[in-house]
PDB file of N, CA and C in Angstrom:
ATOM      1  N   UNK A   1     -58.348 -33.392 175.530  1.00  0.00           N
ATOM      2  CA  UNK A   1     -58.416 -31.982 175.885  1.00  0.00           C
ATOM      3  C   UNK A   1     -57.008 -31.426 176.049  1.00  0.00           C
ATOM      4  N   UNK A   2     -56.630 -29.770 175.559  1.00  0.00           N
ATOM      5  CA  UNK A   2     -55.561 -29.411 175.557  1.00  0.00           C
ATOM      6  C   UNK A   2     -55.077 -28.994 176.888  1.00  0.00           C
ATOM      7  N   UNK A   3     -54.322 -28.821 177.653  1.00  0.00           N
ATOM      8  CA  UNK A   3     -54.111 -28.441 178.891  1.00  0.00           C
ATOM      9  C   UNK A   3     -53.461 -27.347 179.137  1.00  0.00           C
ATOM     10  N   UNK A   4     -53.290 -26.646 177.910  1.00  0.00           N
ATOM     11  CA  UNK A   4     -52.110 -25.192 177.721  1.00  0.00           C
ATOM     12  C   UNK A   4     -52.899 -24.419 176.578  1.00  0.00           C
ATOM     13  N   UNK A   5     -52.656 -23.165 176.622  1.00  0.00           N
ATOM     14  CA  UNK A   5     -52.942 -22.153 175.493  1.00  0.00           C
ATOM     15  C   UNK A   5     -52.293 -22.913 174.280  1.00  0.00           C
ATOM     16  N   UNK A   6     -51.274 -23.004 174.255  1.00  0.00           N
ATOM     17  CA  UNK A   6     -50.212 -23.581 173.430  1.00  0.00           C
ATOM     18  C   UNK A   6     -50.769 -24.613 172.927  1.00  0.00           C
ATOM     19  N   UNK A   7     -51.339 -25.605 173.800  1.00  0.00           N
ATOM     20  CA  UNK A   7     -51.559 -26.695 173.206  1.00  0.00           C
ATOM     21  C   UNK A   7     -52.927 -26.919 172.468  1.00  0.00           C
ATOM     22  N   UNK A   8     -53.968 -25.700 172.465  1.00  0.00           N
ATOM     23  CA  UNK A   8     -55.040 -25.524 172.346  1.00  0.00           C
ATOM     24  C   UNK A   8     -54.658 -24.979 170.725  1.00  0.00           C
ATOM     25  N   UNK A   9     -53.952 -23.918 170.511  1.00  0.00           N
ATOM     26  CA  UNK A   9     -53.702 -23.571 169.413  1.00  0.00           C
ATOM     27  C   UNK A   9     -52.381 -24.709 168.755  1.00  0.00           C
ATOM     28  N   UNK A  10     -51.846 -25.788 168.576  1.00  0.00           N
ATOM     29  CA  UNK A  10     -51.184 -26.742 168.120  1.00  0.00           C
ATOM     30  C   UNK A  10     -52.181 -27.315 168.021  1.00  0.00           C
ATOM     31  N   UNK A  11     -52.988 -27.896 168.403  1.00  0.00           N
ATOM     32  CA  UNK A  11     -54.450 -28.477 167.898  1.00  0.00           C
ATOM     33  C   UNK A  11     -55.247 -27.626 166.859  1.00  0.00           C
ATOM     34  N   UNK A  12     -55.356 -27.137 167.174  1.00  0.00           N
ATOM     35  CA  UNK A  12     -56.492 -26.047 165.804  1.00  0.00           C
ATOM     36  C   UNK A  12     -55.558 -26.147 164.700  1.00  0.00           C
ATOM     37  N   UNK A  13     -54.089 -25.393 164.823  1.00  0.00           N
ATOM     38  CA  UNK A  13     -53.436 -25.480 163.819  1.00  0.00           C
ATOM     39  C   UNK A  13     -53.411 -26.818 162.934  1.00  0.00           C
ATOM     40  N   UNK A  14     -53.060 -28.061 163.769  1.00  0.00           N
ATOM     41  CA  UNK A  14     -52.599 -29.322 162.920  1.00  0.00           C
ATOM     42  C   UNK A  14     -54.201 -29.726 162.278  1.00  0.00           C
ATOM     43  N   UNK A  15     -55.095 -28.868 162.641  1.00  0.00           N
ATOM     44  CA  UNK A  15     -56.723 -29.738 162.289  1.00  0.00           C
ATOM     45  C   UNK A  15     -56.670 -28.869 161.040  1.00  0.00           C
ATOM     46  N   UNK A  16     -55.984 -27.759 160.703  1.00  0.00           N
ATOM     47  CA  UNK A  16     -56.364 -26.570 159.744  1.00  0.00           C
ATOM     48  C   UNK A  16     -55.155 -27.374 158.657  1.00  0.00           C
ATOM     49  N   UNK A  17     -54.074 -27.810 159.253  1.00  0.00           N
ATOM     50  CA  UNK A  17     -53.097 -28.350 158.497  1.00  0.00           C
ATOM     51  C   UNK A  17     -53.421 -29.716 157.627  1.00  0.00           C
ATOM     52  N   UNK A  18     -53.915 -30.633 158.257  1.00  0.00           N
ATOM     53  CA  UNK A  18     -54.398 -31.782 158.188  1.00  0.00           C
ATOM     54  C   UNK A  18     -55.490 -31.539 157.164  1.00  0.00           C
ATOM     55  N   UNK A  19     -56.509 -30.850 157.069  1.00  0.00           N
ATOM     56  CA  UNK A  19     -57.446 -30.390 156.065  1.00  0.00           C
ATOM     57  C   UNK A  19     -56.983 -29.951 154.978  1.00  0.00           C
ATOM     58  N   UNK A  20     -55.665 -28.855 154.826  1.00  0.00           N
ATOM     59  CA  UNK A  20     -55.327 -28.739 153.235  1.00  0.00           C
ATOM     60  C   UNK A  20     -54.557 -30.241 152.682  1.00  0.00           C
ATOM     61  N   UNK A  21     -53.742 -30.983 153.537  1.00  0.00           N
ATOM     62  CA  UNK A  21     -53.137 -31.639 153.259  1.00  0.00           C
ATOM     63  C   UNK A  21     -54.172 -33.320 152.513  1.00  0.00           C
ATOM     64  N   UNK A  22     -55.137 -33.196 153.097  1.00  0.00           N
ATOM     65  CA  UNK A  22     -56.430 -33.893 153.008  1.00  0.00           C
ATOM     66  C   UNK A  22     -56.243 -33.646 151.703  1.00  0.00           C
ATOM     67  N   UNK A  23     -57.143 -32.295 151.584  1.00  0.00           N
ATOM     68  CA  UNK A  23     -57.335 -32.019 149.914  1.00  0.00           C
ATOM     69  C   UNK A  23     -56.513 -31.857 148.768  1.00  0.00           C
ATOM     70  N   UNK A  24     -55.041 -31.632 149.030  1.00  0.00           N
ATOM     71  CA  UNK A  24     -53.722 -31.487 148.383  1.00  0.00           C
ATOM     72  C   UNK A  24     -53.912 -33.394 147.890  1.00  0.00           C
ATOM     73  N   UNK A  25     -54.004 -34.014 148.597  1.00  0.00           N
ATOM     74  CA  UNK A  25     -53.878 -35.221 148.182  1.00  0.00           C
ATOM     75  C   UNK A  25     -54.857 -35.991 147.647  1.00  0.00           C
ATOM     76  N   UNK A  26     -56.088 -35.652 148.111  1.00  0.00           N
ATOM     77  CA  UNK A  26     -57.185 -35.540 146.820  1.00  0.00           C
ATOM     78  C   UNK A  26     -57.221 -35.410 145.405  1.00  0.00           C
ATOM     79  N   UNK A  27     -56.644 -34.289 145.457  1.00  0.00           N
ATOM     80  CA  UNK A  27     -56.830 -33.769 144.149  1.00  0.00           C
ATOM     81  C   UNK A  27     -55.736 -34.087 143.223  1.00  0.00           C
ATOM     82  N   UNK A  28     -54.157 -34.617 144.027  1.00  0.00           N
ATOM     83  CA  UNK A  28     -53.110 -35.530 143.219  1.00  0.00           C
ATOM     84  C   UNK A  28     -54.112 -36.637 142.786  1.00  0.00           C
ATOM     85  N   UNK A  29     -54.521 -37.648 143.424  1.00  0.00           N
ATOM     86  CA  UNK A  29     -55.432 -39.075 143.338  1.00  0.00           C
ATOM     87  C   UNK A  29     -56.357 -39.018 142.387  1.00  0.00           C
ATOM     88  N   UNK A  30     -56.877 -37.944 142.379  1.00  0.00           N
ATOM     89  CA  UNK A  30     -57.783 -37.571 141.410  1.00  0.00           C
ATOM     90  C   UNK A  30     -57.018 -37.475 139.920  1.00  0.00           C
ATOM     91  N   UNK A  31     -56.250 -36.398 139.784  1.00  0.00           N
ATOM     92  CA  UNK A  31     -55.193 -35.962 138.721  1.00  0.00           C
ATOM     93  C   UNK A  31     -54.524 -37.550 138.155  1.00  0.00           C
ATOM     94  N   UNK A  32     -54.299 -38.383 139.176  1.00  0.00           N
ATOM     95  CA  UNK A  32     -53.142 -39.508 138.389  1.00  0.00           C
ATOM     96  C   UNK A  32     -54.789 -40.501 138.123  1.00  0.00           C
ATOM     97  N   UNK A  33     -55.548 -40.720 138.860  1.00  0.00           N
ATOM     98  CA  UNK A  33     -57.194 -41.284 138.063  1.00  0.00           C
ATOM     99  C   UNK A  33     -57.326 -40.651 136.575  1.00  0.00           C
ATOM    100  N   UNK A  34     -57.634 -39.924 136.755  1.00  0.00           N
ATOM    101  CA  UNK A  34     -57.629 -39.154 135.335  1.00  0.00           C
ATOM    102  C   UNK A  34     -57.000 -39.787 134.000  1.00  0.00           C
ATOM    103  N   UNK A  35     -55.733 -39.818 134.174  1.00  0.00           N
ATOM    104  CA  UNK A  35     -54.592 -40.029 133.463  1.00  0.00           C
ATOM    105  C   UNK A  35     -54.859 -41.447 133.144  1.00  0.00           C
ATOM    106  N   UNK A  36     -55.072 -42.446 133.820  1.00  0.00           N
ATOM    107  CA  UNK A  36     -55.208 -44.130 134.257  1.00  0.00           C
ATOM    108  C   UNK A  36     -56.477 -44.216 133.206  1.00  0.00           C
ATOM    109  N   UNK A  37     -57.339 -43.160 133.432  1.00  0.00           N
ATOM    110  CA  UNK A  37     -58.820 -43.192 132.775  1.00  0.00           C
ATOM    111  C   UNK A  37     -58.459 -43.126 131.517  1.00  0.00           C
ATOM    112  N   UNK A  38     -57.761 -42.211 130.900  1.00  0.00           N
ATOM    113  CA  UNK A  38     -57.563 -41.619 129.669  1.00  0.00           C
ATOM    114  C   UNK A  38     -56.980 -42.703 128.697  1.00  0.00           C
ATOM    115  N   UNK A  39     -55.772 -43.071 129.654  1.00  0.00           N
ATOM    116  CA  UNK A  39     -55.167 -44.566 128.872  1.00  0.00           C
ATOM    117  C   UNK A  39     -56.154 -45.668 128.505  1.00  0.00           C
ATOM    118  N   UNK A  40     -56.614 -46.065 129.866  1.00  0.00           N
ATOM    119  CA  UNK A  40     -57.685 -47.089 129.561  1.00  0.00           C
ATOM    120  C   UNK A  40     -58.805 -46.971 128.487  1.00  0.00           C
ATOM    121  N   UNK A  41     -59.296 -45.632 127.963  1.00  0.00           N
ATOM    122  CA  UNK A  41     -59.992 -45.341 127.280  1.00  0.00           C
ATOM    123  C   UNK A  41     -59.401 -45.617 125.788  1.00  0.00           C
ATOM    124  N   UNK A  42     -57.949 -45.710 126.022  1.00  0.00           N
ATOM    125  CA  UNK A  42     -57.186 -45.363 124.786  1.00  0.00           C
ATOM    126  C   UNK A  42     -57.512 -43.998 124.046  1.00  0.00           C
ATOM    127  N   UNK A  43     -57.148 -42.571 124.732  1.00  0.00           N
ATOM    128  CA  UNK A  43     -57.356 -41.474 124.063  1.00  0.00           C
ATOM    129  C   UNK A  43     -56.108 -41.041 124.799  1.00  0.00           C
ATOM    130  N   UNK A  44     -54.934 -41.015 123.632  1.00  0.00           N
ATOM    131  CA  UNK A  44     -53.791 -40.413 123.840  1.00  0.00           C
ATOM    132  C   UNK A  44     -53.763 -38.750 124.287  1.00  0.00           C
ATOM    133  N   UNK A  45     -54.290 -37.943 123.511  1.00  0.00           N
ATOM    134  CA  UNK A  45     -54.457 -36.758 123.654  1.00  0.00           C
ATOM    135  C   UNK A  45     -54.853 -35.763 124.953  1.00  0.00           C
ATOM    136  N   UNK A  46     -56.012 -37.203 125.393  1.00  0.00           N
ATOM    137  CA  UNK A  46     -56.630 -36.515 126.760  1.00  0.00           C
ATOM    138  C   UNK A  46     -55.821 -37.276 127.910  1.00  0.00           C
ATOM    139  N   UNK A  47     -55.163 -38.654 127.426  1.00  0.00           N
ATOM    140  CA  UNK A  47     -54.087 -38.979 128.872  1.00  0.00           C
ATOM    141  C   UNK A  47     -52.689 -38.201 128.942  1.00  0.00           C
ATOM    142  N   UNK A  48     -52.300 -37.991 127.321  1.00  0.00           N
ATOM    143  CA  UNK A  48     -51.015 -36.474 127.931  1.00  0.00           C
ATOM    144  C   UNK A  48     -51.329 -35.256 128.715  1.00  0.00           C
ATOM    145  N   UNK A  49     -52.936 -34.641 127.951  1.00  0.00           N
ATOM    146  CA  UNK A  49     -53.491 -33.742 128.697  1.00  0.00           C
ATOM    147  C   UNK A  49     -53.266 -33.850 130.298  1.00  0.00           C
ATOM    148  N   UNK A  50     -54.073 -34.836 130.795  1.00  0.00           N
ATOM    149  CA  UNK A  50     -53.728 -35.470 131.874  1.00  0.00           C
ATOM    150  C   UNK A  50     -52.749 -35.668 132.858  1.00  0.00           C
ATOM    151  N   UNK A  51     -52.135 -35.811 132.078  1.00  0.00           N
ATOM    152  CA  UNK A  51     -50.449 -35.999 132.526  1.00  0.00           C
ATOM    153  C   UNK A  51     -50.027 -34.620 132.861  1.00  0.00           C
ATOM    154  N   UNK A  52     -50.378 -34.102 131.895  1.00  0.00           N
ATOM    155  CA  UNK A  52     -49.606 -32.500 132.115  1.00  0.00           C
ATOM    156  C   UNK A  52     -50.278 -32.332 133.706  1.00  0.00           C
ATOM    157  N   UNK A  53     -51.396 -32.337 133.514  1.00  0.00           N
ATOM    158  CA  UNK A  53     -52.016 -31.628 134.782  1.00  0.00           C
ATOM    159  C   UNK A  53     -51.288 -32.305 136.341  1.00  0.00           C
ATOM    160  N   UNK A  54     -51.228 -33.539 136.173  1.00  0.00           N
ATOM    161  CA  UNK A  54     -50.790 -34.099 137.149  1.00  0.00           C
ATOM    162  C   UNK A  54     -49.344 -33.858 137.362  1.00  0.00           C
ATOM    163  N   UNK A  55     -48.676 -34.309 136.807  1.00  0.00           N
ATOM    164  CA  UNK A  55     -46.707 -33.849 137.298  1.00  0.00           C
ATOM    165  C   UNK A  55     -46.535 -32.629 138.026  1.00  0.00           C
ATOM    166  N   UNK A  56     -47.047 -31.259 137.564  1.00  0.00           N
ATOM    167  CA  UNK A  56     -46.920 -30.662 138.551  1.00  0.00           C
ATOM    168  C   UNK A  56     -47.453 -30.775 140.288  1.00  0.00           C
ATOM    169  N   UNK A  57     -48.982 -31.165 140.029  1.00  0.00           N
ATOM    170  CA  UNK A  57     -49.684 -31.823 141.504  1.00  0.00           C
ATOM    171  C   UNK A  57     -48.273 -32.587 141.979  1.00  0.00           C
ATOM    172  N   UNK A  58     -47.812 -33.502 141.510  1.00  0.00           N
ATOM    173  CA  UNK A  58     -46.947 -34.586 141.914  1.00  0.00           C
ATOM    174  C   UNK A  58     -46.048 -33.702 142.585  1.00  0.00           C
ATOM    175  N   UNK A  59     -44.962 -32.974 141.788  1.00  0.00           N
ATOM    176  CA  UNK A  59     -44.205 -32.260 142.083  1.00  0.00           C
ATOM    177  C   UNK A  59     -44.192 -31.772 143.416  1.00  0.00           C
ATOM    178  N   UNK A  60     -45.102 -30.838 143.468  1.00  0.00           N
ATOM    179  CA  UNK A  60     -45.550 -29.911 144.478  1.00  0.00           C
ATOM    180  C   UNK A  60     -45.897 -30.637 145.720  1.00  0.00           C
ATOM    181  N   UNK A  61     -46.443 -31.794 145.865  1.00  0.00           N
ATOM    182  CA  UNK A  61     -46.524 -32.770 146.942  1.00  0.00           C
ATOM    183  C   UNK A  61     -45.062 -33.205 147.520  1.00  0.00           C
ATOM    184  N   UNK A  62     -43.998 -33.362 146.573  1.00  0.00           N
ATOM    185  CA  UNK A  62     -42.586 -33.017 147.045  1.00  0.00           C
ATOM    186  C   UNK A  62     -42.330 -31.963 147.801  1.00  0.00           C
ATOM    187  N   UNK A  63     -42.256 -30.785 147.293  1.00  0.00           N
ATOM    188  CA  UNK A  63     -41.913 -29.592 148.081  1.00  0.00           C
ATOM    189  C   UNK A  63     -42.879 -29.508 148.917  1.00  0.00           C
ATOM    190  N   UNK A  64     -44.015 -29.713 149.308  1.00  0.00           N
ATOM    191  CA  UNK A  64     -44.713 -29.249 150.889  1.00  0.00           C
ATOM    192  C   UNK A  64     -44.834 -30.852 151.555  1.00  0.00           C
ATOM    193  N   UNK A  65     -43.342 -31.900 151.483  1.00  0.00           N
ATOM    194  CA  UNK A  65     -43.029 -32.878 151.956  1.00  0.00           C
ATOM    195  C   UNK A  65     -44.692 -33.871 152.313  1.00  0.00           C
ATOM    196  N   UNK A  66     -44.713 -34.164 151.611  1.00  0.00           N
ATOM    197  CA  UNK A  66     -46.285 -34.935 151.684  1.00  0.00           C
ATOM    198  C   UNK A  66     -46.371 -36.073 151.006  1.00  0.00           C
ATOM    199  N   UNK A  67     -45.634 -36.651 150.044  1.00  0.00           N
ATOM    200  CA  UNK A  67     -44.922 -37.278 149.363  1.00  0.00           C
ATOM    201  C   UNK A  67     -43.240 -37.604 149.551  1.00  0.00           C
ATOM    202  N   UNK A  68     -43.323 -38.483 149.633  1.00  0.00           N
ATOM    203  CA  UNK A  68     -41.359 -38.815 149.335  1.00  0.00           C
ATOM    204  C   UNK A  68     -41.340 -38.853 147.704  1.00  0.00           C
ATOM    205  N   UNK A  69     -39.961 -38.120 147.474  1.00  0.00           N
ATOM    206  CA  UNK A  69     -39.825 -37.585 145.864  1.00  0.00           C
ATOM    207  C   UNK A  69     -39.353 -38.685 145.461  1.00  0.00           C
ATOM    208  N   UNK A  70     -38.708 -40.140 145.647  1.00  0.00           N
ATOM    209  CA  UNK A  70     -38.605 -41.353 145.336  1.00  0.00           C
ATOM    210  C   UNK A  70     -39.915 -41.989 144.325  1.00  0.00           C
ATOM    211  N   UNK A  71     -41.326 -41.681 145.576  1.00  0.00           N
ATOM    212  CA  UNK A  71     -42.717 -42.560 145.574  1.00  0.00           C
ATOM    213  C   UNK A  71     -43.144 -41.337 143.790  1.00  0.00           C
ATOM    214  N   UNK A  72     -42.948 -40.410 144.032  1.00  0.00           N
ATOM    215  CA  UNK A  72     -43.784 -39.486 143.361  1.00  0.00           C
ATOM    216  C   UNK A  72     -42.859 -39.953 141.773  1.00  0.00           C
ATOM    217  N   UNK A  73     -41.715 -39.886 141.797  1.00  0.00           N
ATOM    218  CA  UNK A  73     -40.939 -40.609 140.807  1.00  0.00           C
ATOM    219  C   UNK A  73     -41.241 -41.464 140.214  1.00  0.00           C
ATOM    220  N   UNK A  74     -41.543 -42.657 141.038  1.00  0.00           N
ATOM    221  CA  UNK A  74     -42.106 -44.218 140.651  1.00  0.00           C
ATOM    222  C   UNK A  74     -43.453 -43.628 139.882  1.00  0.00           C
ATOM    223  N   UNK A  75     -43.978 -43.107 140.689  1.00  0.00           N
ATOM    224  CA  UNK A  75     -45.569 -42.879 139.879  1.00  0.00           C
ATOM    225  C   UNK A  75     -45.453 -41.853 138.481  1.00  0.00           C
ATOM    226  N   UNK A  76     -44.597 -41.025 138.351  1.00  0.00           N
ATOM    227  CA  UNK A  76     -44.439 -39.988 137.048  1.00  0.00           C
ATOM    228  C   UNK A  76     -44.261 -41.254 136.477  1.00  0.00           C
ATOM    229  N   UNK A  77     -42.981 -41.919 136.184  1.00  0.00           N
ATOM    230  CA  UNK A  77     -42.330 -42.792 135.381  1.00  0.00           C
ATOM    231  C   UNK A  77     -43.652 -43.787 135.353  1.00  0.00           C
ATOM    232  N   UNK A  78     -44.120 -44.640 136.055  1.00  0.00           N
ATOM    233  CA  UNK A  78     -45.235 -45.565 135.966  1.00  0.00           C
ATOM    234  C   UNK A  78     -46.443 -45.016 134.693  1.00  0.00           C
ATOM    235  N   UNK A  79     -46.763 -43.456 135.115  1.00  0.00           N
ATOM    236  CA  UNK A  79     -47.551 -42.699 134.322  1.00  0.00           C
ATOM    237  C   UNK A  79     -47.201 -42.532 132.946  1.00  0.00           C
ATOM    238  N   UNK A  80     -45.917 -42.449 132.747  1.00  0.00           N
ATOM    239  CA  UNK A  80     -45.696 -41.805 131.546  1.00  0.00           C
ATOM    240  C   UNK A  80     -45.404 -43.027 130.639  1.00  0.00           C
ATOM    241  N   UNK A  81     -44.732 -44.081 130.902  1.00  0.00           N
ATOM    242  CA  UNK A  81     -44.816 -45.500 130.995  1.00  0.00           C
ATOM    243  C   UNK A  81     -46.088 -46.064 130.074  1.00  0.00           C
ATOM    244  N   UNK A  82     -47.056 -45.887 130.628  1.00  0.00           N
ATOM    245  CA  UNK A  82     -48.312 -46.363 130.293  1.00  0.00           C
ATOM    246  C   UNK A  82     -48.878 -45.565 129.186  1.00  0.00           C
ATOM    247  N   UNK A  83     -48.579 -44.329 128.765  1.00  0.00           N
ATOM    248  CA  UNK A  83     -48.791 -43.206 127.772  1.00  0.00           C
ATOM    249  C   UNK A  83     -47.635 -43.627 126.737  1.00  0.00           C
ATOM    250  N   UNK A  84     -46.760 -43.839 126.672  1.00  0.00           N
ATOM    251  CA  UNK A  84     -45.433 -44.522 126.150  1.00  0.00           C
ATOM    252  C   UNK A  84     -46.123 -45.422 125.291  1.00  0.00           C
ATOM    253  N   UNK A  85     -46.786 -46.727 126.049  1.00  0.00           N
ATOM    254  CA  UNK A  85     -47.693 -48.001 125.488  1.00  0.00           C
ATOM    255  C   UNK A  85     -48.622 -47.830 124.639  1.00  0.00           C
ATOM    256  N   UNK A  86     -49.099 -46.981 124.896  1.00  0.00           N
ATOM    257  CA  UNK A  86     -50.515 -46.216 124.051  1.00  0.00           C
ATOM    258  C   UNK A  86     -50.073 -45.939 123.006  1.00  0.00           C
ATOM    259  N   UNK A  87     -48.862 -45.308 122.890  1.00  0.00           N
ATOM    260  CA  UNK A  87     -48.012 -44.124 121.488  1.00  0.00           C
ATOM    261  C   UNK A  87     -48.242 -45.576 120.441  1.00  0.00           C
ATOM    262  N   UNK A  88     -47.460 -46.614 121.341  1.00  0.00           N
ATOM    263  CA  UNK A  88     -46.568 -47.760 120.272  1.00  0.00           C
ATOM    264  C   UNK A  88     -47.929 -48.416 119.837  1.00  0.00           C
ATOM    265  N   UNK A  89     -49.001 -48.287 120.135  1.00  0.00           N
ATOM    266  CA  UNK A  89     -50.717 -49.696 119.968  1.00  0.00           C
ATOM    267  C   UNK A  89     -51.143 -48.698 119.109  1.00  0.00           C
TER     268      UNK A  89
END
């Protein structure tokens, strides 16, 4: 229980915060699935598709700090990596 006005609304807020951030990261997980799917399928076309969609998600998880831009790096490069493999088979 909050014991201050203040602390009543810092609670609501971080529960309202915590919920986009929930779904912000959803829908990256989802976006780099996608991509993983597409390869595995071996359909180049729909894992660049893929790709496209995701780098920006990635991105943007940088700028509203939710991601370290290091981790999000590893995973572009990992991603594109694996689309790379596909080109050369």
């Amino acid at each position: 229980m909050a014991n201050s006005a203040q602390a009543e609304k810092r609670h609501r807020q971080s529960l309202k915060r915590r919920g986009r951030n929930v779904h912000r990261c959803s829908t990256v997980k989802s976006a780099v699935r996608n991509v993983l799917k597409a390869v595995e399928a071996k359909n180049l076309e729909q894992a660049k598709d893929a790709y496209r969609i995701a780098v920006p998600l990635l991105d943007r998880m940088v700028s509203k700090e939710l991601m370290h831009k290091n981790k999000v790096a590893r995973r572009k490069s990992y991603l594109n990596q694996k689309i790379k493999l596909l080109q050369q088979s």
